[in-house]
Protein backbone atom coordinates (compact mmCIF):
# COMPACT_ATOMS: atom_id res chain seq x y z
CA UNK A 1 0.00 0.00 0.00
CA UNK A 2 0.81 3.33 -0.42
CA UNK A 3 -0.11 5.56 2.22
CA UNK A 4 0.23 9.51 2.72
CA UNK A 5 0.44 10.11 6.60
CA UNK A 6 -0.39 14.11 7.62
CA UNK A 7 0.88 16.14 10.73
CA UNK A 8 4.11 16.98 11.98
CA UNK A 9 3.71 16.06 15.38
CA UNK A 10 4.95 13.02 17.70
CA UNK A 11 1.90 11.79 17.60
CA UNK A 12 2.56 11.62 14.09
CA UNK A 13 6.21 10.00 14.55
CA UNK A 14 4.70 7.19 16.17
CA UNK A 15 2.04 6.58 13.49
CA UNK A 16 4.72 6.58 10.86
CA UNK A 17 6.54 4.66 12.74
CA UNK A 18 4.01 1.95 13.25
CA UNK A 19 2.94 1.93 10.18
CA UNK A 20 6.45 1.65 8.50
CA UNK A 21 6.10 -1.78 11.04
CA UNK A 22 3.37 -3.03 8.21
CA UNK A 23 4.49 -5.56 5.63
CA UNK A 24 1.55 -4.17 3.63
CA UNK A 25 3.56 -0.80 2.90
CA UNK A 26 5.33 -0.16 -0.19
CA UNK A 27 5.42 3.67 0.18
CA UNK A 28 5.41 5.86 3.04
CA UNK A 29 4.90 9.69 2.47
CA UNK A 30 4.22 12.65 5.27
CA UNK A 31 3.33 16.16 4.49
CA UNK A 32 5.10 17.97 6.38
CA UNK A 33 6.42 15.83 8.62
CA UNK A 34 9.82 16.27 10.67
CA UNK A 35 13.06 14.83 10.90
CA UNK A 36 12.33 12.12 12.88
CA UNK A 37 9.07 11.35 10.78
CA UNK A 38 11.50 11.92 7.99
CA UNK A 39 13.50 8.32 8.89
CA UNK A 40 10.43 6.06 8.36
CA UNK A 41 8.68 8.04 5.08
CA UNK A 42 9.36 10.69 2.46
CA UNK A 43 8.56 13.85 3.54
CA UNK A 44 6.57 16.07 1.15
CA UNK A 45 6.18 19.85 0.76
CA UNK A 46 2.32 20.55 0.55
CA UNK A 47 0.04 23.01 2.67
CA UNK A 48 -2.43 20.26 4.52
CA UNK A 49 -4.46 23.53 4.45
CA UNK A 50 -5.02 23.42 0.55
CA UNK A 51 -7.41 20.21 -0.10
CA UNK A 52 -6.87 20.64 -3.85
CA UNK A 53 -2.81 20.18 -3.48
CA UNK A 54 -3.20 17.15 -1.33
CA UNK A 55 -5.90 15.46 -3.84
CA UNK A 56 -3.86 15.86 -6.55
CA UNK A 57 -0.57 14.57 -4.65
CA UNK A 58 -2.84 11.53 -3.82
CA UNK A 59 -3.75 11.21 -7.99
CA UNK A 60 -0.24 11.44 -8.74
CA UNK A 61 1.09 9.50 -6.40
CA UNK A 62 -1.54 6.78 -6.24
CA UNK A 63 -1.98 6.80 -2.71
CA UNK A 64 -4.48 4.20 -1.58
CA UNK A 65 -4.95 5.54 2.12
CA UNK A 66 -4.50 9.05 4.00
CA UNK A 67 -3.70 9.05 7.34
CA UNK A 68 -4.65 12.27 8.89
CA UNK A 69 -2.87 12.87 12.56
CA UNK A 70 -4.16 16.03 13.79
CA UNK A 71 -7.32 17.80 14.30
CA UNK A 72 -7.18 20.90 12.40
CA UNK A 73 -7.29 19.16 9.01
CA UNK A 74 -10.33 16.95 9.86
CA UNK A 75 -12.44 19.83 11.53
CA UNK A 76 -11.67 21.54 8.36
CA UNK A 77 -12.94 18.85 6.10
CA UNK A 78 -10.36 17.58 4.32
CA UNK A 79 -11.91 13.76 5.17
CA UNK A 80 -14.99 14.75 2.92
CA UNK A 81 -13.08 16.30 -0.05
CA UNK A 82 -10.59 13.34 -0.42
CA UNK A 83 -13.76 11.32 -0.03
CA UNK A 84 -15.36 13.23 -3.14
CA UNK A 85 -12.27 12.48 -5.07
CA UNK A 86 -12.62 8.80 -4.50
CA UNK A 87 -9.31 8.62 -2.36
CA UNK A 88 -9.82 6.04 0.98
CA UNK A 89 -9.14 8.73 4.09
CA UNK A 90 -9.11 7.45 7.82
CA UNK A 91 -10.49 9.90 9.83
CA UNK A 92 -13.95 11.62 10.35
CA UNK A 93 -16.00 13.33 8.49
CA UNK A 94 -16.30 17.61 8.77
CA UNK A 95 -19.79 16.98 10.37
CA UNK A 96 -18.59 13.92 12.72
CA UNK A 97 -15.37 16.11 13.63
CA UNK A 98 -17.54 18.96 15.58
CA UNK A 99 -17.10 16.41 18.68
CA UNK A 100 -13.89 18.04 18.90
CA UNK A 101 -14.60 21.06 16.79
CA UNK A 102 -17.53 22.66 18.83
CA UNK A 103 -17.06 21.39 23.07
CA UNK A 104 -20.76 23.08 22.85
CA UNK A 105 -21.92 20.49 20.36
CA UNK A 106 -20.44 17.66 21.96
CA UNK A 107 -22.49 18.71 25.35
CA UNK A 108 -25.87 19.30 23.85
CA UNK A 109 -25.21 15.27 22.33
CA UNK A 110 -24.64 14.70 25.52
CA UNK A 111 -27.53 16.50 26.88
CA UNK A 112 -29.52 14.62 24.24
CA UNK A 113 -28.60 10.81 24.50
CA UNK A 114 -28.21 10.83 28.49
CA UNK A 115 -24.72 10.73 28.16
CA UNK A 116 -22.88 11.27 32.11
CA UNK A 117 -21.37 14.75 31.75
CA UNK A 118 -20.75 17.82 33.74
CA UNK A 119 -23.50 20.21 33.96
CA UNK A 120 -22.85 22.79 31.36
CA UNK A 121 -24.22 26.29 30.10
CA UNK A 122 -23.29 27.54 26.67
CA UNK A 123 -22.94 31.51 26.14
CA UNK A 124 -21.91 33.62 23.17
CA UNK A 125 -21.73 36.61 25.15
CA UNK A 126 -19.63 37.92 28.06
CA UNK A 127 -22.76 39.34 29.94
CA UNK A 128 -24.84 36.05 29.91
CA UNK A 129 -21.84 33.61 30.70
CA UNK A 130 -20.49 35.78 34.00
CA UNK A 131 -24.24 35.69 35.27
CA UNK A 132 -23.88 32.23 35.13
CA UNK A 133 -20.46 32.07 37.07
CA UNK A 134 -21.50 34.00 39.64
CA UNK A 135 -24.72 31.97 40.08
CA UNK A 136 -22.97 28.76 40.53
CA UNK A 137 -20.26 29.64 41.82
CA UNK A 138 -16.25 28.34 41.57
CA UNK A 139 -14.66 25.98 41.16
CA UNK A 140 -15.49 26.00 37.73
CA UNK A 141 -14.11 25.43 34.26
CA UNK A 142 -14.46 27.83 31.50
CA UNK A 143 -13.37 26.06 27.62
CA UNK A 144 -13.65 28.04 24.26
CA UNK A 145 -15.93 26.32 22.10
CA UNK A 146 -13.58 25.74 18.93
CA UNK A 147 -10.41 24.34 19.00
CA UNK A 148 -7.24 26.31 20.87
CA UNK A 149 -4.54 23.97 20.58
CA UNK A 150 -4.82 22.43 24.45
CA UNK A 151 -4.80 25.84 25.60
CA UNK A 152 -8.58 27.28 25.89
CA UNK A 153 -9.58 25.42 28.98
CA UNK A 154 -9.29 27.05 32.16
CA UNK A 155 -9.86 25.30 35.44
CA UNK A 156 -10.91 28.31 37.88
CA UNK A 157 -10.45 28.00 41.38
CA UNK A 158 -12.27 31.39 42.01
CA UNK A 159 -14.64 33.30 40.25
CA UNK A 160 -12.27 35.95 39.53
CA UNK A 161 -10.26 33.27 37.75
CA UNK A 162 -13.22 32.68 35.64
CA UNK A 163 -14.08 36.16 35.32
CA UNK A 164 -10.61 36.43 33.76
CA UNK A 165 -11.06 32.99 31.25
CA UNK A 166 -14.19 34.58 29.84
CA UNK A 167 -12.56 37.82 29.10
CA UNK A 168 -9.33 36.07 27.41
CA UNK A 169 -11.86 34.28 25.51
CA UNK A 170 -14.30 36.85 24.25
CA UNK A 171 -11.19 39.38 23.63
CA UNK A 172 -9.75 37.28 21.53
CA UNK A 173 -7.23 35.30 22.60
CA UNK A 174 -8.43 32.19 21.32
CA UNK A 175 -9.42 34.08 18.18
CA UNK A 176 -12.71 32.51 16.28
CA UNK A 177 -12.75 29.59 18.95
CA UNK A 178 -13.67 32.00 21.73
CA UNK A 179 -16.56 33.07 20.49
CA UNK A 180 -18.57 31.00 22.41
CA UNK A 181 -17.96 28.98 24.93
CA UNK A 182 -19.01 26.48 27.46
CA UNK A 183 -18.62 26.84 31.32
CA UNK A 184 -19.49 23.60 32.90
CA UNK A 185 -19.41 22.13 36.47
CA UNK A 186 -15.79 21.17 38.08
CA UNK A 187 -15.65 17.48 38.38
CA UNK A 188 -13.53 15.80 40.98
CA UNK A 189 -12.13 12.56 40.72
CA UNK A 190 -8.97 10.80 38.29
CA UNK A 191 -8.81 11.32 34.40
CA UNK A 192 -8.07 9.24 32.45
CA UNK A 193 -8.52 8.58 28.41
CA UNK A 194 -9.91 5.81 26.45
CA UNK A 195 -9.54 5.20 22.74
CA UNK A 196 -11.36 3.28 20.01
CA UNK A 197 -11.00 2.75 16.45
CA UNK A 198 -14.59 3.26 14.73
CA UNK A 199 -15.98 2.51 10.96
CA UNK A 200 -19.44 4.38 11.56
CA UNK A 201 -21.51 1.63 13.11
CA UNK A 202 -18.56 -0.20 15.37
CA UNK A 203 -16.84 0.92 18.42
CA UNK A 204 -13.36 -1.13 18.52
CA UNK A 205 -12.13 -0.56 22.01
CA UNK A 206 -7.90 0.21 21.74
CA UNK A 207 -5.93 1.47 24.87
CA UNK A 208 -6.30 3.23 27.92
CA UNK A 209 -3.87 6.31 29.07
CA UNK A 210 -3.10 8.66 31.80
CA UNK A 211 -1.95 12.29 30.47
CA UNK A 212 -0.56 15.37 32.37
CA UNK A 213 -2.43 18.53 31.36
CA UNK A 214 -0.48 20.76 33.60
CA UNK A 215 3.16 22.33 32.81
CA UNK A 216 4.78 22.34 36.13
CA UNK A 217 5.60 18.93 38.67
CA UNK A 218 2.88 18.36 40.96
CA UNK A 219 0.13 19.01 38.41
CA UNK A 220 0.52 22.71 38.63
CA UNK A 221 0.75 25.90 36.35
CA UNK A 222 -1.29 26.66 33.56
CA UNK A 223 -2.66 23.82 30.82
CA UNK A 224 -0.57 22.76 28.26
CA UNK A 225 -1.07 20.37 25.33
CA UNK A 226 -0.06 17.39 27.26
CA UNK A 227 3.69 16.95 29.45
CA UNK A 228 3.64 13.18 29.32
CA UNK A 229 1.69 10.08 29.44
CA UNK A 230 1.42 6.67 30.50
CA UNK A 231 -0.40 3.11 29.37
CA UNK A 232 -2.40 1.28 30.51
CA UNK A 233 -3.97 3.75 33.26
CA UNK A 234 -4.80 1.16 36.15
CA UNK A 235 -7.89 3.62 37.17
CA UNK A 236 -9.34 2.01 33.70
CA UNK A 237 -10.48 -1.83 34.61
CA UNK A 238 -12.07 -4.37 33.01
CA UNK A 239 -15.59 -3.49 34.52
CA UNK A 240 -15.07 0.89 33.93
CA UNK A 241 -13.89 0.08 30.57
CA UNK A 242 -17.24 -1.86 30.04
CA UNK A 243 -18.86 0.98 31.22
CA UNK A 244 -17.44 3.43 29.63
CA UNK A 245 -18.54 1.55 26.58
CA UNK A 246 -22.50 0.75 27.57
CA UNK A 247 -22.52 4.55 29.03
CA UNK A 248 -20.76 6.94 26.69
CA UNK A 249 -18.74 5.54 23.28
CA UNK A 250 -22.11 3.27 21.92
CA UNK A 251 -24.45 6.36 22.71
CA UNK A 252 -22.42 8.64 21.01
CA UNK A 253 -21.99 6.34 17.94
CA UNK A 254 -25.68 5.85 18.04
CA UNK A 255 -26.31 9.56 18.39
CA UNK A 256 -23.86 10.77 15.74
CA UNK A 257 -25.68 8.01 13.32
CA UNK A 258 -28.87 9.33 13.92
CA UNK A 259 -27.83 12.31 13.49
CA UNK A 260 -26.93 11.59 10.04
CA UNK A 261 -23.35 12.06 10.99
CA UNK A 262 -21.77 8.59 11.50
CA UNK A 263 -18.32 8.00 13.51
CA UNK A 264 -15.33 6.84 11.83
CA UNK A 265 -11.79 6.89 12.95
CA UNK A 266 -10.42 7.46 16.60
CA UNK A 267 -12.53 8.39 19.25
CA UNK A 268 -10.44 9.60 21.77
CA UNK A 269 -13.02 9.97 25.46
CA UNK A 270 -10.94 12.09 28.09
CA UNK A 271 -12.81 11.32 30.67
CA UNK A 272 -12.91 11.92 34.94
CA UNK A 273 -13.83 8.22 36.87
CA UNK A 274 -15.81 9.96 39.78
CA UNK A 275 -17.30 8.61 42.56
CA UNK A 276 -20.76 8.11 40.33
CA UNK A 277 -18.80 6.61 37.68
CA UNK A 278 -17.25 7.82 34.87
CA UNK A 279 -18.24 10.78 33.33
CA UNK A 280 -17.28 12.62 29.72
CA UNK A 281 -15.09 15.90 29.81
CA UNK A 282 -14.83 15.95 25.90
CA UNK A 283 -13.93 14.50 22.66
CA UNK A 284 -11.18 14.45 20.33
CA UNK A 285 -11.84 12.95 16.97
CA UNK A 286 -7.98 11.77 16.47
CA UNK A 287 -5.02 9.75 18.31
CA UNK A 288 -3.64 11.89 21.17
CA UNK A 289 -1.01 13.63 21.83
CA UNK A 290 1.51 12.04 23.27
CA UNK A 291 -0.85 9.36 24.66
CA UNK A 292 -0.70 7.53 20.55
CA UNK A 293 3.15 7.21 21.54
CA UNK A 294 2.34 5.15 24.56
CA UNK A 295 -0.04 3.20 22.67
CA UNK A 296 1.98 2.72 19.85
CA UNK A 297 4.43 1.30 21.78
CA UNK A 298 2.40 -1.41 23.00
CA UNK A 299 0.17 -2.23 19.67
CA UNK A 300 1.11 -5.90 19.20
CA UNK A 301 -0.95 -5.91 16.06
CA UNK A 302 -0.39 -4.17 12.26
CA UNK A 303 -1.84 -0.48 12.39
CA UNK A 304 -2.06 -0.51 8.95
CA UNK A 305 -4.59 -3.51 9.10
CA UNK A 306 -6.54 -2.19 11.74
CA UNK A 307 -7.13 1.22 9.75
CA UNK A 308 -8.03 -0.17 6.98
CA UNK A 309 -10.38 -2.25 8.21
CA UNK A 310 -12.15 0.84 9.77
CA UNK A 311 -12.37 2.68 6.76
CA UNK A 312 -14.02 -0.52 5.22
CA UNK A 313 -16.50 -1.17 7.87
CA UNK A 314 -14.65 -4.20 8.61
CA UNK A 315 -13.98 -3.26 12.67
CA UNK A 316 -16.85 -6.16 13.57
CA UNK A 317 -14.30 -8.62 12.74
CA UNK A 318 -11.25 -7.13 14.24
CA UNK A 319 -9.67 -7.10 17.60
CA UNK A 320 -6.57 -5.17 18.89
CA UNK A 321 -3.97 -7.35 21.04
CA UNK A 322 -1.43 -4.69 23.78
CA UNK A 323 1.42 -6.14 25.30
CA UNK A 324 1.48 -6.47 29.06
CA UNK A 325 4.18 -3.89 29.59
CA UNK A 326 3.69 -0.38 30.65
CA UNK A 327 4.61 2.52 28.40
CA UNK A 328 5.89 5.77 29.79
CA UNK A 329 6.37 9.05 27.67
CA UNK A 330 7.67 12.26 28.94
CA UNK A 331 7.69 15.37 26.96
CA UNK A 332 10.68 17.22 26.08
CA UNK A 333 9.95 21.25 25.88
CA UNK A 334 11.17 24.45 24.78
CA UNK A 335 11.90 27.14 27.45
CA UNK A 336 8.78 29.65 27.16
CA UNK A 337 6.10 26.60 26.70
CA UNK A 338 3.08 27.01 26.64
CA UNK A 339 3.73 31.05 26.55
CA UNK A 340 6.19 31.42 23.43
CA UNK A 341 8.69 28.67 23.14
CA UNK A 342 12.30 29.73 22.74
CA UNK A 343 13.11 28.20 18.98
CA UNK A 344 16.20 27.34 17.14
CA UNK A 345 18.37 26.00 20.03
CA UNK A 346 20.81 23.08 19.06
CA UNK A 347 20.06 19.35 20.56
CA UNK A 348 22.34 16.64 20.78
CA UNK A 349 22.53 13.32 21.71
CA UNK A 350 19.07 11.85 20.45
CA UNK A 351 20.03 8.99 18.73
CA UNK A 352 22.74 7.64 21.70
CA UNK A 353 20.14 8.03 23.88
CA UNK A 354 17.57 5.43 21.92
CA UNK A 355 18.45 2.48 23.74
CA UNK A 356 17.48 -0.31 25.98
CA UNK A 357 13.39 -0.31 24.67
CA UNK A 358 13.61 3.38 24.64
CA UNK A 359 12.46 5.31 21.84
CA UNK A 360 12.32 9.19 20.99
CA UNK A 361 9.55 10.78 18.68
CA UNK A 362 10.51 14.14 17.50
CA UNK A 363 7.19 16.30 17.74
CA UNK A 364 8.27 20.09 17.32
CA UNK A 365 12.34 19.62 15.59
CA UNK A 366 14.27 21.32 12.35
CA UNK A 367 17.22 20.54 10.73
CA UNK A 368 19.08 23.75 10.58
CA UNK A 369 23.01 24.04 9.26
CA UNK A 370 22.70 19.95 9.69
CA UNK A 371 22.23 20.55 13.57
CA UNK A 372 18.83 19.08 14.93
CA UNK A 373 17.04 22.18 16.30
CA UNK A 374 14.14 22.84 18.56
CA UNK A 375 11.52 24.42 16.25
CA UNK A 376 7.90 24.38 18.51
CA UNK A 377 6.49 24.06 22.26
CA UNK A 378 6.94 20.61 22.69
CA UNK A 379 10.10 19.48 20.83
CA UNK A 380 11.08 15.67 21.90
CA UNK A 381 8.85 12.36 23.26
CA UNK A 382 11.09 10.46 25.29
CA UNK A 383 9.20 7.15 25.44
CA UNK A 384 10.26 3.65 27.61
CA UNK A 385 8.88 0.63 28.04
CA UNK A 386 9.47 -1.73 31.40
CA UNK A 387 7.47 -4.22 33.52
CA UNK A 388 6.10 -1.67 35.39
CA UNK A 389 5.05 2.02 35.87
CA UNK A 390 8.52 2.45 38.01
CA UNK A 391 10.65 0.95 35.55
CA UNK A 392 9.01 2.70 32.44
CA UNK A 393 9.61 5.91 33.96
CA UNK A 394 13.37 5.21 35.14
CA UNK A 395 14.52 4.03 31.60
CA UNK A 396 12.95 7.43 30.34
CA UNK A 397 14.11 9.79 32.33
CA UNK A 398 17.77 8.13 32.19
CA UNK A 399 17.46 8.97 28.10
CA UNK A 400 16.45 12.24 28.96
CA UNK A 401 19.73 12.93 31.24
CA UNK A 402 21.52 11.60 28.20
CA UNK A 403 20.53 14.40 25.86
CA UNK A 404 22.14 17.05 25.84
CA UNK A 405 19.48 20.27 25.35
CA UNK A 406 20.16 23.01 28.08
CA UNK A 407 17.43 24.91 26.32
CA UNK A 408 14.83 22.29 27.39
CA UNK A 409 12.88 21.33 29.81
CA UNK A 410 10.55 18.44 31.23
CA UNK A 411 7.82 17.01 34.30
CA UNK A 412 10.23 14.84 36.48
CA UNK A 413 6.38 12.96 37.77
CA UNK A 414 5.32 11.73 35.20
CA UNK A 415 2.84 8.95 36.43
CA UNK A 416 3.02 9.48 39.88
CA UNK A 417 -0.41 8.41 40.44
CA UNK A 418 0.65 4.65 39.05
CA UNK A 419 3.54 4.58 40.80
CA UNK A 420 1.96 5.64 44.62
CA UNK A 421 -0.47 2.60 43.39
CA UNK A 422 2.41 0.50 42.98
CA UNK A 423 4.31 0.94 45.98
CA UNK A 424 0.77 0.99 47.91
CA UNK A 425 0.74 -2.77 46.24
């Protein structure tokens, strides 16, 4: 097969990664990819952004699948105009992306199918939405409704904090994807994020993962796009996986059906396991990011298989198979992040430090005067493997104290919560 992966990312490393795994590839291609993407496919020069480029790159190239790694590009619609051109696309369409697209639409689905959820209000004015903070009261979490790169969700503490959300919104900061936005109850309890493949009318269940919002150790500072991530999350059992299933992922498929809108690709639940069960904090409509390296990493089966088969409606006859061990991935950032990353600083010892089941997914890296370069927020994924949580972690950050990137910066706890469980065990 030949197969045109899209993103830059590390979530995207790991894809082409896996997928360069497949003995059904012939041809490997990423637009625009990095250097690290760059050693498993042929990177491409075309703006994602232009659907008419990337359609006829597909003709030309006879590409028989597109893999599309972020979210931008789907809520956009490039799923439905590859579609139109008769060129198989794995991902959602524009209409069954607004789970991630619109965190208003997603609640009112919720609202709909009895889905559990925080209670919500949705405002497209400043006036209306402070009314409603200072009638319920903080904590409280204020999101813009559109999509703000892992940034436009506030959790308040006070009601001046969300006072001060709902102006950064509705001045702008967020630009379009403030303009509305949702302010819903603060839930208490552990997160955690579930994955399935889909084809439309099949929910495959994949992997379960733990992610760390927060920039600074201890889970504090402001949100960022993810610092790390671990796999399985032990808060996900057997029995709240099943529910999570019967409660949430089969009445959203049935929803989005109905609503002429059917679900295929990743469903990505982040979710908060409360006291009441577990309830929905939102959707994203692709792998995450950096949980796909974690799950990646323990994938026993083909990718490429398993994609395929969900853009054929084939999922009803597929199952996914992890390996027992734990995978641990911490992220590697640029001084500034998530404020303005510092860019162009040199990093060295990347490749000496792949060792020993560790591997490194470049997510935000340039080549520059043949020196690898930090060139985004978060720059490296410094991803292990061990028996357990514990182990995982110590194999990681040993690779991370053997690269040498004074510019940089990383969480030192990442999975603490598995680890307390361990040593409580």
């Amino acid at each position: 097969m030949r197969v045109l992966l899209i993103g830059s990312g590390g979530r995207e490393h790991a894809l082409a990664w896996k997928i360069a795994a497949s003995p059904l590839l012939t041809k490997l291609y990423a637009a625009p990819g990095n250097p690290g993407i760059g050693q498993d496919a042929e990177l491409v020069r075309l703006d994602v952004a232009d659907h008419a480029a990337v359609t006829a790159f597909c003709k030309d190239k006879a590409i028989d699948l597109v893999v599309v790694g972020p979210e931008g590009p789907l809520v956009a619609g490039i799923a439905n105009d590859l579609r139109a051109a008769g060129i198989r696309v794995f991902g959602p369409s524009k209409a069954a992306a607004r789970l991630e697209g619109s965190k208003g639409f997603t609640k009112d689905l919720c609202a709909r199918y009895n889905i559990p959820t925080a209670a919500y209000g949705r405002f497209g004015d400043l006036a209306s939405a402070r009314a409603y903070v200072e009638k319920v009261g903080a904590p409280i979490v204020v999101k813009a409704d559109g999509l703000a790169a892992g940034k436009g969700v506030t959790v308040a503490m006070t009601k001046e904090e969300a006072f001060a959300a709902l102006d950064a919104c509705f001045e702008g900061s967020f630009g379009e994807a403030g303009a509305e936005v949702v302010v819903e109850e603060f839930l208490t309890g552990e997160e955690a994020s579930f994955f399935c493949l889909c084809d439309g009318a099949t929910a495959l269940p994949l992997g379960t993962a733990q992610d760390h919002k927060r920039v600074g150790d201890g889970d504090v500072g402001p949100n960022t796009g993810g610092m790390g991530a671990y796999s399985p999350a032990p808060v996900m059992t057997p029995d709240m996986v099943e529910r999570v299933m019967r409660e949430i992922v089969e009445p959203t498929m049935r929803g989005m059906a109905e609503l002429g809108s059917p679900f295929a690709g990743v469903l990505f639940a982040g979710l908060m396991i409360t006291d009441n069960g577990p309830k929905l904090i939102e959707y994203n409509t692709r792998f995450g990011d950096p949980e796909c390296q974690v799950l990646m990493m323990r994938l026993k089966d083909d990718l490429l298989v398993l994609l395929n088969a969900s853009v054929d409606g084939q999922l009803s006859h597929m199952s996914a198979r992890w390996r027992d061990e734990t995978a641990l991935t911490v992220v590697m950032a640029a001084r500034g992040y998530p404020g303005t990353p510092e860019k162009g600083s040199v990093i060295r010892g990347v490749e000496e430090a792949q060792a020993d089941g560790v591997r490194i997914f470049h997510a935000g890296t340039a080549i520059n005067g043949g020196a690898l370069v930090a060139n985004g927020g978060r720059v490296l994924n410094v991803t292990a493997t061990g028996a357990t949580v514990a182990e995982a972690r110590e194999k990681a950050y040993a690779a991370i104290d053997r690269i040498d990137w004074p510019y940089g910066f990383c969480r030192r706890d990442i999975g603490w919560r598995a680890v307390a469980r361990e040593q409580a065990n």
